[in-house]
N, C-alpha and C. Protein backbone atom coordinates (compact mmCIF):
# COMPACT_ATOMS: atom_id res chain seq x y z
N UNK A 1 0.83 -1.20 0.00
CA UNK A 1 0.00 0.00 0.00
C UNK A 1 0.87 1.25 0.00
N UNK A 2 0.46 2.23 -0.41
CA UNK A 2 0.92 3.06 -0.63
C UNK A 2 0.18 4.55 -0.80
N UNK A 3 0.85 5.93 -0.04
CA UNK A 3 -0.30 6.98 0.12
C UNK A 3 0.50 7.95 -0.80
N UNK A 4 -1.10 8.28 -1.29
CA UNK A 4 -0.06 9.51 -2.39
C UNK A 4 -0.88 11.00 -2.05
N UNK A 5 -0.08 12.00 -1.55
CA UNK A 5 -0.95 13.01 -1.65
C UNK A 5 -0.85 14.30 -2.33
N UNK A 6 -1.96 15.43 -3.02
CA UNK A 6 -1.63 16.32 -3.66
C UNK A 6 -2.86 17.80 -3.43
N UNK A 7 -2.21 18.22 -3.94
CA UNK A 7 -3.28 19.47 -4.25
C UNK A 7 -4.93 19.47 -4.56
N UNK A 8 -5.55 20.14 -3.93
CA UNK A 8 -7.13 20.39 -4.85
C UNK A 8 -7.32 21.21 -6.22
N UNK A 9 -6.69 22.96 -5.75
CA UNK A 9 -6.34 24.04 -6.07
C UNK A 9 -5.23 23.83 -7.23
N UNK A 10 -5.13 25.44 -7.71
CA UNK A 10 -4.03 25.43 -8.52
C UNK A 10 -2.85 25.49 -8.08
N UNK A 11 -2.44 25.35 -6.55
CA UNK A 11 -1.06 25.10 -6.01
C UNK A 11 -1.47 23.92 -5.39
N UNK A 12 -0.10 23.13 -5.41
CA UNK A 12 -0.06 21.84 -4.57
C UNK A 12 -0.27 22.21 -2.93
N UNK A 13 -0.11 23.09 -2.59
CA UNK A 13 0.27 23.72 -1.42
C UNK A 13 1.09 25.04 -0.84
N UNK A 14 0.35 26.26 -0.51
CA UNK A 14 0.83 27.16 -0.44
C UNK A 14 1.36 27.68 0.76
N UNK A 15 1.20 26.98 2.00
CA UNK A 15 1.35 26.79 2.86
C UNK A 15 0.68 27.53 4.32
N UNK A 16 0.95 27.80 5.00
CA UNK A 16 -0.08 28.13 6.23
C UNK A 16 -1.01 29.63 5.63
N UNK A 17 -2.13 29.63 6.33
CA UNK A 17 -3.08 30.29 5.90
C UNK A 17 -2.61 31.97 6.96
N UNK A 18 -1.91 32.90 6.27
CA UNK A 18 -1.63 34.12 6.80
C UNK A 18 -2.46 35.09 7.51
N UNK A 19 -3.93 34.81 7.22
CA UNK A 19 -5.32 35.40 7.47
C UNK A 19 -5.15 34.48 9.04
N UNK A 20 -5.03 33.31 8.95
CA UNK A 20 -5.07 32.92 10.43
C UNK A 20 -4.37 33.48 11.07
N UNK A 21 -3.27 32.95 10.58
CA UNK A 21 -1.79 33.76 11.82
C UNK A 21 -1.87 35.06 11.79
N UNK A 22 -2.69 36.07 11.08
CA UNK A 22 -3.02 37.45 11.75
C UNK A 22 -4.12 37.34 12.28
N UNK A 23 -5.23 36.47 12.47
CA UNK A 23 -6.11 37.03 13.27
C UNK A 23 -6.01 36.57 15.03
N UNK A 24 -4.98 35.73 15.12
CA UNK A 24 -4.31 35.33 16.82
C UNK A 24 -3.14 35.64 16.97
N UNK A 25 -2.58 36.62 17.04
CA UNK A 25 -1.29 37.65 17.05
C UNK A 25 -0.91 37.16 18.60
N UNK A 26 -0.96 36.33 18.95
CA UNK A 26 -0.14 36.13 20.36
C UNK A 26 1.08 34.57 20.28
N UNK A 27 2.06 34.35 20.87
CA UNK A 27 3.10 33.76 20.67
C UNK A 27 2.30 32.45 21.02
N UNK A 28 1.45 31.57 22.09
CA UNK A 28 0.62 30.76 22.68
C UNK A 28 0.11 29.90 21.01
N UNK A 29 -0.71 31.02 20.78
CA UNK A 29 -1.50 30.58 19.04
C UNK A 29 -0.28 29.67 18.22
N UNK A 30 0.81 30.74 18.04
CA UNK A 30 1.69 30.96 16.99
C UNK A 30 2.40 29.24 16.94
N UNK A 31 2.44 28.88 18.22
CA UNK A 31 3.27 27.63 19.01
C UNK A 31 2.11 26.51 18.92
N UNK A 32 1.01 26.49 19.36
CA UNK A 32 -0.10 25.74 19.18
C UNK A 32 -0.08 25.60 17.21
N UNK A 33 -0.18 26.48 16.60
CA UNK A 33 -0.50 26.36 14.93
C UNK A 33 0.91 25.51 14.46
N UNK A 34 2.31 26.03 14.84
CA UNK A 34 3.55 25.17 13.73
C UNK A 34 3.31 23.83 15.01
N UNK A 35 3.32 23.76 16.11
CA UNK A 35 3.33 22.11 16.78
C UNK A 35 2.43 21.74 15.55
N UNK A 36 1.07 21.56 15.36
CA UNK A 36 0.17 21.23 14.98
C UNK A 36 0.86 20.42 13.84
N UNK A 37 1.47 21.69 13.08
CA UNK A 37 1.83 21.47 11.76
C UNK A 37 3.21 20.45 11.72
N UNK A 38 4.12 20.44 12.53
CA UNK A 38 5.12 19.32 12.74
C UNK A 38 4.70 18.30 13.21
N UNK A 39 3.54 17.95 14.03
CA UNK A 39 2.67 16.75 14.43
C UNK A 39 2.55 15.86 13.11
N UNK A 40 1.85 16.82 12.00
CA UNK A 40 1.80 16.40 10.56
C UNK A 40 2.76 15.60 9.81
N UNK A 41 4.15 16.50 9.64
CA UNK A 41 5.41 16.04 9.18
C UNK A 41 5.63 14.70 9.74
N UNK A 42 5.76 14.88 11.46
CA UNK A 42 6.10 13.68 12.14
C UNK A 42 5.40 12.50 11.69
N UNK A 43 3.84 12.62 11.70
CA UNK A 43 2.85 11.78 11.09
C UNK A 43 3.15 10.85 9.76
N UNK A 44 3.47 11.77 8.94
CA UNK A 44 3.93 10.75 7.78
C UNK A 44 5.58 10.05 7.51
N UNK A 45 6.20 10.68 8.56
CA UNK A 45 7.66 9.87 8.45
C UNK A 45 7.42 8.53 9.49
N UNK A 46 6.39 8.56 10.44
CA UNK A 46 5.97 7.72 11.08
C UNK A 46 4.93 6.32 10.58
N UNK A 47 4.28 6.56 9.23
CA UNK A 47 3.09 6.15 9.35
C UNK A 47 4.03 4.91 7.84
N UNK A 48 3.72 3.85 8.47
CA UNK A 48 4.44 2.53 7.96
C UNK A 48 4.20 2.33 6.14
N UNK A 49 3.72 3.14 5.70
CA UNK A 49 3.34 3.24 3.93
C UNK A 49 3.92 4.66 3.69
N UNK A 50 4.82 4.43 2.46
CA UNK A 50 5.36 5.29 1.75
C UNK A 50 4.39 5.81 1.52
N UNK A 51 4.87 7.46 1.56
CA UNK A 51 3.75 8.59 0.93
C UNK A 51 4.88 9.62 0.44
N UNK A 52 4.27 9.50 -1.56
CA UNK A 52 4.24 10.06 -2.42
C UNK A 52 3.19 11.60 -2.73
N UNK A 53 4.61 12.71 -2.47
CA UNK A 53 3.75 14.09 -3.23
C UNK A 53 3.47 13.88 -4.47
N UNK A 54 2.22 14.28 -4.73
CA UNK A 54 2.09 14.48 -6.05
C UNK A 54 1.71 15.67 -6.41
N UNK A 55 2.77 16.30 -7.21
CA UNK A 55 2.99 17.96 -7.17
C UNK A 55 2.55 18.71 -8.47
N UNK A 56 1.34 19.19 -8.75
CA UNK A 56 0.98 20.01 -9.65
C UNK A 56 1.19 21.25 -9.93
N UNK A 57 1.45 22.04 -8.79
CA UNK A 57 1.85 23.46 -8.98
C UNK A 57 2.77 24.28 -7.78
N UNK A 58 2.08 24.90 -7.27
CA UNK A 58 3.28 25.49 -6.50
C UNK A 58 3.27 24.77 -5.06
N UNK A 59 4.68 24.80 -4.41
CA UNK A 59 4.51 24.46 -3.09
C UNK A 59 5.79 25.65 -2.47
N UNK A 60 5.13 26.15 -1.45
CA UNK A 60 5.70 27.13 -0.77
C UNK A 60 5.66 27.23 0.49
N UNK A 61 6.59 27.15 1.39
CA UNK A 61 6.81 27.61 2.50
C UNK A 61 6.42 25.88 3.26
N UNK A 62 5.57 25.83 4.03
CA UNK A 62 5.04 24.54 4.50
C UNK A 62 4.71 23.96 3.68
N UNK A 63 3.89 24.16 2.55
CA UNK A 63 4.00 23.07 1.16
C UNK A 63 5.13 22.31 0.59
N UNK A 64 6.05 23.40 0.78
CA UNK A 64 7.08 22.80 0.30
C UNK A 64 7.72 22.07 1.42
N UNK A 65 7.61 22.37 2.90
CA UNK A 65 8.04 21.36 4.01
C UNK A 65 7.41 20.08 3.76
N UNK A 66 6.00 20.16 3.02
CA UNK A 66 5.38 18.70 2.78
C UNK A 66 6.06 17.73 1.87
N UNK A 67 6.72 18.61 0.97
CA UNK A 67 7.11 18.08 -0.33
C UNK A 67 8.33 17.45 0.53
N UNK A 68 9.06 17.78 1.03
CA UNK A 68 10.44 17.50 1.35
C UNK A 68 10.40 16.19 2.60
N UNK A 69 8.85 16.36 3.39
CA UNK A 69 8.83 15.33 4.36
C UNK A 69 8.16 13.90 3.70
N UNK A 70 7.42 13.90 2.52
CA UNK A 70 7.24 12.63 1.71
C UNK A 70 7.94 11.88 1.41
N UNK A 71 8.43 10.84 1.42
CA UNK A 71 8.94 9.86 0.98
C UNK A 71 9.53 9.90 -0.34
N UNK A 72 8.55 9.93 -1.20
CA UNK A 72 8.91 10.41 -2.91
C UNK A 72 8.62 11.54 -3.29
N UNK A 73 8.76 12.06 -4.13
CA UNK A 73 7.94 12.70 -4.87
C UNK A 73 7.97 13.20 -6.15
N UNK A 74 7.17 13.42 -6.97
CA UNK A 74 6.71 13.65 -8.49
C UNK A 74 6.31 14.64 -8.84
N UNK A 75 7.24 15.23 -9.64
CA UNK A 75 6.29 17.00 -9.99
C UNK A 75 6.08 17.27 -11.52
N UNK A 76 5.15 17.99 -11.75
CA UNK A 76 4.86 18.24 -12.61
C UNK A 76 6.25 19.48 -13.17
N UNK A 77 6.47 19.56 -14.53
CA UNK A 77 7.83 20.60 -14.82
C UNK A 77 7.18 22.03 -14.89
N UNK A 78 6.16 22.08 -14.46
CA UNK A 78 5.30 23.56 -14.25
C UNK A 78 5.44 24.21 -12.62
N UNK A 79 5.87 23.23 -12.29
CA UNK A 79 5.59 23.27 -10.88
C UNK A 79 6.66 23.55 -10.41
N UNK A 80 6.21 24.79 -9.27
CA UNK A 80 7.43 25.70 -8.22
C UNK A 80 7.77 25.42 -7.09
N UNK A 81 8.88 25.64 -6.50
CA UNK A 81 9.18 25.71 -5.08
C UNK A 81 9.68 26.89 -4.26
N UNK A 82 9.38 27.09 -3.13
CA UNK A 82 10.19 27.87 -2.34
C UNK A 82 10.12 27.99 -0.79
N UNK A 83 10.67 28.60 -0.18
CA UNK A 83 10.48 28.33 1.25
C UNK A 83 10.77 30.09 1.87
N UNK A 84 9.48 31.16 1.29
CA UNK A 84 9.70 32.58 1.12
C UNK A 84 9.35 33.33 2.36
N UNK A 85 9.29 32.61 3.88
CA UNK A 85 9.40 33.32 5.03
C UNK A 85 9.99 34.51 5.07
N UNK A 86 11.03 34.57 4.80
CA UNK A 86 11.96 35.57 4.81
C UNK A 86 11.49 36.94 4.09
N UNK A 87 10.74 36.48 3.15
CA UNK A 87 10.22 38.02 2.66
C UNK A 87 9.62 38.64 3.50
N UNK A 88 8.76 38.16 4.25
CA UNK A 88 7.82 38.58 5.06
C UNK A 88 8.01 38.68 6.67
N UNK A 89 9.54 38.72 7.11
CA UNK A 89 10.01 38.77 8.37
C UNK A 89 10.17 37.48 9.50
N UNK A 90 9.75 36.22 8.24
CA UNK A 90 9.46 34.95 9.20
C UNK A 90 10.33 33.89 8.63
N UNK A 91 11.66 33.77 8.98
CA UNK A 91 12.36 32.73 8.49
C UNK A 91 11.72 31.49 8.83
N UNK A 92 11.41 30.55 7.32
CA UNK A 92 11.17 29.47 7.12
C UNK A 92 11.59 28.44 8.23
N UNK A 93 11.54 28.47 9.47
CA UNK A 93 12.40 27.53 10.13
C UNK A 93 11.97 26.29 10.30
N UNK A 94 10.70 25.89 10.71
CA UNK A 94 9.77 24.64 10.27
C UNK A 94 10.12 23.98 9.40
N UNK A 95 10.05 24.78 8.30
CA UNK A 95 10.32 24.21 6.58
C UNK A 95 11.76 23.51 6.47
N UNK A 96 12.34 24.56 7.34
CA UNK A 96 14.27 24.49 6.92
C UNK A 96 14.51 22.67 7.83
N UNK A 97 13.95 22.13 8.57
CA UNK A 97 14.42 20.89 9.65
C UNK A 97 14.07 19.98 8.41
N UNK A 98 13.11 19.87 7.56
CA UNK A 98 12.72 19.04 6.36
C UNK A 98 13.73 19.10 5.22
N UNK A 99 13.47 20.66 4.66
CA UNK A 99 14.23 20.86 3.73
C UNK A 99 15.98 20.88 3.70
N UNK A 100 16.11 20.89 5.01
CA UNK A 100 17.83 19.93 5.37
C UNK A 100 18.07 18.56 5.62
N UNK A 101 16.92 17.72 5.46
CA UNK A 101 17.03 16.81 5.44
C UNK A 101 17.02 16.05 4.22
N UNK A 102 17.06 16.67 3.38
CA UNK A 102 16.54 16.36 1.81
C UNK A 102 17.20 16.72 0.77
N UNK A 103 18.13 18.27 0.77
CA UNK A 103 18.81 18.97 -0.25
C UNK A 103 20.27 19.13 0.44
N UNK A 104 21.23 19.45 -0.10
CA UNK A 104 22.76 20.21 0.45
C UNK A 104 22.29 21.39 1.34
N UNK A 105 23.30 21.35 2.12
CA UNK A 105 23.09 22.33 3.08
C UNK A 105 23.25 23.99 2.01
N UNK A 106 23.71 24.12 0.90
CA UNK A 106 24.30 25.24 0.22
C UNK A 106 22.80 25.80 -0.04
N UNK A 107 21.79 24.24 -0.89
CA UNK A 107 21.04 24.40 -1.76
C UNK A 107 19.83 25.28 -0.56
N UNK A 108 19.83 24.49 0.89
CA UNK A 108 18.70 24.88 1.65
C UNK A 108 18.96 26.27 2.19
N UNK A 109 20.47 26.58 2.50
CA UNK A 109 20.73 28.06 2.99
C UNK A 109 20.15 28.93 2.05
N UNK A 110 20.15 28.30 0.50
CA UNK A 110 20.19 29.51 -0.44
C UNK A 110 18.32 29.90 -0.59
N UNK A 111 17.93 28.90 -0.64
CA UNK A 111 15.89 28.82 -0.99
C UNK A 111 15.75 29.40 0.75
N UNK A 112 16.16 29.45 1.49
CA UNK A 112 16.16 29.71 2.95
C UNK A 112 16.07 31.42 3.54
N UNK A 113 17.13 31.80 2.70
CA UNK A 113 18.22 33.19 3.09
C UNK A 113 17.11 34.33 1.68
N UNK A 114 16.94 33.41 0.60
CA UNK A 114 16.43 34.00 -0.71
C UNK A 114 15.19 34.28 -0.71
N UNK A 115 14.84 33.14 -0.51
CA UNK A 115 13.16 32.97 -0.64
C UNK A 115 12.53 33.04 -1.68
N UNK A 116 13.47 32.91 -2.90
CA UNK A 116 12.96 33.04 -3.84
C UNK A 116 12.85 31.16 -4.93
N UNK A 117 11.98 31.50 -5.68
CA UNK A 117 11.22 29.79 -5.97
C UNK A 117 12.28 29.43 -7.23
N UNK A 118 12.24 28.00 -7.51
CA UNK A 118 12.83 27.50 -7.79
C UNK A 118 11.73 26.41 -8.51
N UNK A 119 12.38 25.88 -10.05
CA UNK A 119 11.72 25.41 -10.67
C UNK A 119 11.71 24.24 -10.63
N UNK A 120 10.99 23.22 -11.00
CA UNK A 120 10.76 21.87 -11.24
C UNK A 120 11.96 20.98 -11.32
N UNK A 121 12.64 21.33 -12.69
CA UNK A 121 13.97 20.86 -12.70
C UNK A 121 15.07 21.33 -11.60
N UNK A 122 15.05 22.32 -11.37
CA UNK A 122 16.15 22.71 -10.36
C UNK A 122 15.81 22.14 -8.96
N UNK A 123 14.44 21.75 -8.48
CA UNK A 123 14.39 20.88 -7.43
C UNK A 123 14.68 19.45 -7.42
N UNK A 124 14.45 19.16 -8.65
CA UNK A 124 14.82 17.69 -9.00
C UNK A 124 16.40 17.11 -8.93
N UNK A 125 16.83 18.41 -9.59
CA UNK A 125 19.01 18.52 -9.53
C UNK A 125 19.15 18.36 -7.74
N UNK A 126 18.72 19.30 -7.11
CA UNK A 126 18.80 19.37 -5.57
C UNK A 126 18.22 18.27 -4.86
N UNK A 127 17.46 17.44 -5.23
CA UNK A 127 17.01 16.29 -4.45
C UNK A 127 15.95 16.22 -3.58
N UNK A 128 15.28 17.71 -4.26
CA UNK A 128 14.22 17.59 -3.40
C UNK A 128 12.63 16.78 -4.04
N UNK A 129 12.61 16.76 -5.24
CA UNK A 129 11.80 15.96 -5.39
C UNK A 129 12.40 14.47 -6.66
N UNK A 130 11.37 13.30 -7.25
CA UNK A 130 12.51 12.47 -7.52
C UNK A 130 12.30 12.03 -9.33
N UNK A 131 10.99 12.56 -9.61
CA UNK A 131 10.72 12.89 -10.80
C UNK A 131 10.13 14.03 -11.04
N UNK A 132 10.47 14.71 -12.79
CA UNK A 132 9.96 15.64 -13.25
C UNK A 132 9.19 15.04 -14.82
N UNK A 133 7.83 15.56 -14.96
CA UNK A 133 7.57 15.20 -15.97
C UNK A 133 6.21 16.13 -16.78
N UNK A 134 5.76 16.29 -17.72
CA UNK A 134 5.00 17.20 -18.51
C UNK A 134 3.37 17.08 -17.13
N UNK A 135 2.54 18.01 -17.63
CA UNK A 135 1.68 18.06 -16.45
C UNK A 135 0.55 17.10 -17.16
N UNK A 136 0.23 16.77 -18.00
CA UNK A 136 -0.14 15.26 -18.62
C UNK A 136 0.16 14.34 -18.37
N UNK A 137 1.55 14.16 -17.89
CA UNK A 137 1.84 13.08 -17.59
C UNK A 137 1.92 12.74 -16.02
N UNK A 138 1.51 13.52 -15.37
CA UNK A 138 1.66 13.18 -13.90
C UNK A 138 1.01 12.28 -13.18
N UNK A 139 -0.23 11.96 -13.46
CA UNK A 139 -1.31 11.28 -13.03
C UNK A 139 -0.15 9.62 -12.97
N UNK A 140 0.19 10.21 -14.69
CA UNK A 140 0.45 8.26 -14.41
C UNK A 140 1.91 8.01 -14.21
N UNK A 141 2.49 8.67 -14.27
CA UNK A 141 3.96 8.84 -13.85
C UNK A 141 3.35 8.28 -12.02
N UNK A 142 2.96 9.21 -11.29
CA UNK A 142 2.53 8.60 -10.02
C UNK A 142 1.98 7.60 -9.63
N UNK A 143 0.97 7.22 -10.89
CA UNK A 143 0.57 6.04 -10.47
C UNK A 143 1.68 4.67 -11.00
N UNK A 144 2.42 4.59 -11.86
CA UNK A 144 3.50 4.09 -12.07
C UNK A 144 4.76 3.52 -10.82
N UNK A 145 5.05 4.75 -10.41
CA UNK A 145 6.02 4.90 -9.32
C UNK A 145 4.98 4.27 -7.76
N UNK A 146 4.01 4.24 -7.92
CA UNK A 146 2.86 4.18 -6.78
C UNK A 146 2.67 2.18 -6.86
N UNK A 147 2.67 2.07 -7.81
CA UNK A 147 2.60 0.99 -8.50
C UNK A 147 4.03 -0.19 -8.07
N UNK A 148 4.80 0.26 -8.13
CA UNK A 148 6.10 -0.32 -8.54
C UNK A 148 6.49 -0.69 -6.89
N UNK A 149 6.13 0.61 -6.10
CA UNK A 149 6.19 0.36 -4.39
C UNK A 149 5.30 -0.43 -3.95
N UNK A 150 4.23 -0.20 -4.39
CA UNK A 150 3.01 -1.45 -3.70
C UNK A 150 3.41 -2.70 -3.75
N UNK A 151 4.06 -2.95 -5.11
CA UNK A 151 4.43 -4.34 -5.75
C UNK A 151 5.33 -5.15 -4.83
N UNK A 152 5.89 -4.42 -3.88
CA UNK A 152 7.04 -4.73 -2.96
C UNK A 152 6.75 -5.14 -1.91
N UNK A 153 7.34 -6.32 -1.19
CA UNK A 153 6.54 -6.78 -0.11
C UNK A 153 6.31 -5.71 1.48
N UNK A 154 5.27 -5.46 1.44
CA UNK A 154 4.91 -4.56 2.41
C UNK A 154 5.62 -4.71 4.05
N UNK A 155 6.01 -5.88 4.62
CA UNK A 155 6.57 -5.61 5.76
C UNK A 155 8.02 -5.06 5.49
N UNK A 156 9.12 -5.92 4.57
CA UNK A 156 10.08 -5.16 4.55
C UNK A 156 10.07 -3.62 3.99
N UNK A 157 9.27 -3.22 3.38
CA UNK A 157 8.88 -1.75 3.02
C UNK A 157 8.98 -1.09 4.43
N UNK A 158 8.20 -1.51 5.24
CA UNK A 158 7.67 -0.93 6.78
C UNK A 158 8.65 -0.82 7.61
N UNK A 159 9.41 -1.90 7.63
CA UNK A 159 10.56 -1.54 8.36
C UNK A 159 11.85 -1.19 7.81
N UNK A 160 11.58 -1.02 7.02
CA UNK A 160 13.05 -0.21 5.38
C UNK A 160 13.17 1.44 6.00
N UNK A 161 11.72 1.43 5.55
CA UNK A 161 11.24 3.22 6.12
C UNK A 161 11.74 3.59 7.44
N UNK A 162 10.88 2.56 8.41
CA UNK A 162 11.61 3.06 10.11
C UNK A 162 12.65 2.97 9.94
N UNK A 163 13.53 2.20 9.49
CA UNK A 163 14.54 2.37 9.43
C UNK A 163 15.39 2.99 9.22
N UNK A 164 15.20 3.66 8.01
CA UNK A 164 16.07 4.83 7.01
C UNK A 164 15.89 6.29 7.77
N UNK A 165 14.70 6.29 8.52
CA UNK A 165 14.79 8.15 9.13
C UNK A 165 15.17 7.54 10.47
N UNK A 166 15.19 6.79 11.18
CA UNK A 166 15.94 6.14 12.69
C UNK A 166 17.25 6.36 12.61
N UNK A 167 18.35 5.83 11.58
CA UNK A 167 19.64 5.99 10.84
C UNK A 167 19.89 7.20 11.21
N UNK A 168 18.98 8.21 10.00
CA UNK A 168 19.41 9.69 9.64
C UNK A 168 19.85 10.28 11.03
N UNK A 169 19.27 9.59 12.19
CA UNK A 169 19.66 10.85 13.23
C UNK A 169 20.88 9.98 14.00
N UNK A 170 21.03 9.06 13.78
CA UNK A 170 22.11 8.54 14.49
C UNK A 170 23.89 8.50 13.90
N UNK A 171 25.03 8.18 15.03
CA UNK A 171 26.25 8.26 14.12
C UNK A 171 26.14 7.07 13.48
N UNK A 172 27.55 7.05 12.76
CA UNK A 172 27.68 5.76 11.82
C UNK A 172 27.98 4.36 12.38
N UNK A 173 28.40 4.22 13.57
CA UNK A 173 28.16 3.07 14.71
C UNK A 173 26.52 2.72 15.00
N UNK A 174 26.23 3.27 15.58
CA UNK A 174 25.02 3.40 15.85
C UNK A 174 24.24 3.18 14.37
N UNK A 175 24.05 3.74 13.86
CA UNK A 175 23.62 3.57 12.36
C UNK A 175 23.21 1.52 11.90
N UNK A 176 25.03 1.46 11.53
CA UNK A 176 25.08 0.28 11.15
C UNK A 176 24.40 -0.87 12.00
N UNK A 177 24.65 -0.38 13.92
CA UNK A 177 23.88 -1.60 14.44
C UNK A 177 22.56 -1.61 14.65
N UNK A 178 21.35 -0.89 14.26
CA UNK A 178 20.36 -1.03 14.18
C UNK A 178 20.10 -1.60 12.37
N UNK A 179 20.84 -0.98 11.56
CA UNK A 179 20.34 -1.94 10.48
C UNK A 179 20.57 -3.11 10.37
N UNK A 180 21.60 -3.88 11.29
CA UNK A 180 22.13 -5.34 11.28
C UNK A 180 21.06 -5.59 11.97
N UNK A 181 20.67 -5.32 12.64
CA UNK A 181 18.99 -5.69 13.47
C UNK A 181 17.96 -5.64 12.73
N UNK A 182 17.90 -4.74 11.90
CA UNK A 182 16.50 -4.94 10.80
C UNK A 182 16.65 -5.90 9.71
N UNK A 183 18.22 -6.01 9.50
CA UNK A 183 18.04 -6.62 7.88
C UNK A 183 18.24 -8.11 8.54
N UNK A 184 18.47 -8.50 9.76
CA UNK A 184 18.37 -9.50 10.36
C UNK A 184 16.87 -10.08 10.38
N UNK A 185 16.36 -9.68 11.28
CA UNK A 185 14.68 -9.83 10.80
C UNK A 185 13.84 -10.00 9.94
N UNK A 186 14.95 -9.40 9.11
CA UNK A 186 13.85 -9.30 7.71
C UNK A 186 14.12 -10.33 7.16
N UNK A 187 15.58 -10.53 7.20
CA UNK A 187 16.05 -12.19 6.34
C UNK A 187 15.51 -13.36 7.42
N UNK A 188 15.01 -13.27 8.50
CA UNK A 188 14.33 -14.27 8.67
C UNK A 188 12.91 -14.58 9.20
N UNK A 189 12.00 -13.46 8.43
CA UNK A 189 10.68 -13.55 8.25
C UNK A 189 10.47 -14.11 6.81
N UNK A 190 9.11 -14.44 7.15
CA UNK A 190 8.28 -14.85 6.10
C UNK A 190 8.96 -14.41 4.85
N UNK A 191 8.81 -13.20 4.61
CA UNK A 191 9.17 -12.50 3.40
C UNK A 191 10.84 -12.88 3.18
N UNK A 192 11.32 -12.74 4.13
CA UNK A 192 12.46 -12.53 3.84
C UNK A 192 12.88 -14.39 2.90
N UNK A 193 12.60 -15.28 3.51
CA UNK A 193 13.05 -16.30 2.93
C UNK A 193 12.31 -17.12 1.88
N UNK A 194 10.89 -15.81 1.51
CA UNK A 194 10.51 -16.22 0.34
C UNK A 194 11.20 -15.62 -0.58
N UNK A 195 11.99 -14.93 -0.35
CA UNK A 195 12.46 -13.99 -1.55
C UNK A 195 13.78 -14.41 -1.77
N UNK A 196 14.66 -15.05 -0.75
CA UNK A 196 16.10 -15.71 -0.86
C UNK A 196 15.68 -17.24 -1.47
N UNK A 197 14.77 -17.78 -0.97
CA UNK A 197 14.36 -19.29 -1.64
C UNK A 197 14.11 -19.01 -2.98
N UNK A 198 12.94 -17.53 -3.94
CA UNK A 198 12.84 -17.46 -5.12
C UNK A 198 14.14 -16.94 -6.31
N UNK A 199 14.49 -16.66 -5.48
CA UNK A 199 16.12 -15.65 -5.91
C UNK A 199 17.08 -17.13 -6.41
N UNK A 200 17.18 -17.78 -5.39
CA UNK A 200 17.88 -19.35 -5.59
C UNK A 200 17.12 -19.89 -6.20
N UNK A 201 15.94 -20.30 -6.66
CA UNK A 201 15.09 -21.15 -7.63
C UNK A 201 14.53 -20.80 -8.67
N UNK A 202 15.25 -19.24 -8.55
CA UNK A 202 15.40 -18.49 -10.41
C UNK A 202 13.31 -18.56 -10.45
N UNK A 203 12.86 -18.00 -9.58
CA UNK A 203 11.40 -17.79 -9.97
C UNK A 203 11.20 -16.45 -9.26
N UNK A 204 10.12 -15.85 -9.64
CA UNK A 204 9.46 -14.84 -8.99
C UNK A 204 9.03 -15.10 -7.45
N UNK A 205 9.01 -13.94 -6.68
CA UNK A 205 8.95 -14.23 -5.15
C UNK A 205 7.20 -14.34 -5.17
N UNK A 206 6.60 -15.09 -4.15
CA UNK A 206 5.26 -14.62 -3.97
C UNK A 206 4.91 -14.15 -2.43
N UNK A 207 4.31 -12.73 -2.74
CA UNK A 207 4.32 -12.20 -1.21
C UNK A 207 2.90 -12.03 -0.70
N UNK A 208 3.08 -12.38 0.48
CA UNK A 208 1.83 -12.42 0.91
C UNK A 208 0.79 -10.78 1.38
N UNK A 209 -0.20 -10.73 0.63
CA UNK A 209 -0.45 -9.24 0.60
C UNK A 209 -1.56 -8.99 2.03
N UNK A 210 -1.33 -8.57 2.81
CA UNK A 210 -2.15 -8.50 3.81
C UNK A 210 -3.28 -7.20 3.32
């Protein structure tokens, strides 16, 4: 399984609603609204199914923190980025814990410090999203890539994921001995030794789809 999410509107996501955050002008609000919104982030680096942006138009500021906290993602070559706090006296900092987790530190100082957007392809060079393709073709470009992950046996998927952002925060000791613990497990579950038994008997694996 696999979650893909995108836009209604003509931006994928423009990010927090400014009409709110002026009409509760006190620091209490301000802290209650970005928790809220990192609850979110946390939510999907947590939640055991890859989730794919699917990016039609612009993503800015927290949109674009969405884009960067997905798993994959797919944009249309129409489609913008930026993280433009800064114009407006509010460095992106929410945005920036994602968007350093995802691009060079050069690429995030610069969309950070600038605030100015950045195109389809040039997010794709930076690593922030993982395909670019005509806005016709997005639907199935995603469902393709959406496709190709489902196809994969879902527990080692589940614990691939915990795995890979558990890593990111740890050193390289630490690192390596929790993945000798996962890829341990994994080679001796179900899945795991259907897929070393089909691998040795030159056939396709069959996984069991819960």
């Amino acid at each position: 399984m696999v979650v893909v999410t995108g836009g209604a509107g003509p931006a994928f996501c423009a990010g927090h609603d400014l009409r709110e955050v002026r009409a509760t002008p006190q620091r209490e609000a301000y802290e209650a609204l970005f928790a809220q919104c990192s609850r979110l982030m946390l939510r999907i680096v947590r939640l055991p199914q890859p989730v794919i942006a699917r990016v039609h138009g612009v993503a800015s500021a927290a949109g674009c923190q969405l884009v960067a906290t997905c798993d994959l993602a797919v944009a249309a070559d129409t489609a913008r980025f930026a993280t433009p706090g800064v114009n407006i006296g509010l460095f992106c900092s929410t945005p920036s814990v994602a968007l350093a987790r995802n691009v060079g530190r050069k690429q995030a100082m610069e969309m950070l410090l600038t605030g100015e957007f950045i195109d389809a392809p040039t997010a794709k060079a930076y690593g922030l999203v993982n395909r670019v393709v005509p806005p016709d073709e997005l639907d199935a470009e995603v469902d393709r890539l959406a496709a190709l992950v489902a196809s994969k046996p879902q527990g080692a998927v589940a614990a691939g994921k915990r795995l890979f952002y558990r890593q990111l925060e740890l050193g390289l000791e630490g690192a390596y001995k929790i993945a000798g613990e996962v890829i341990s497990c994994n080679a001796a579950s179900d899945e795991g030794r259907e897929g070393i038994a089909a691998f040795a008997e030159k056939r396709k694996p069959v996984w069991n789809k819960k």
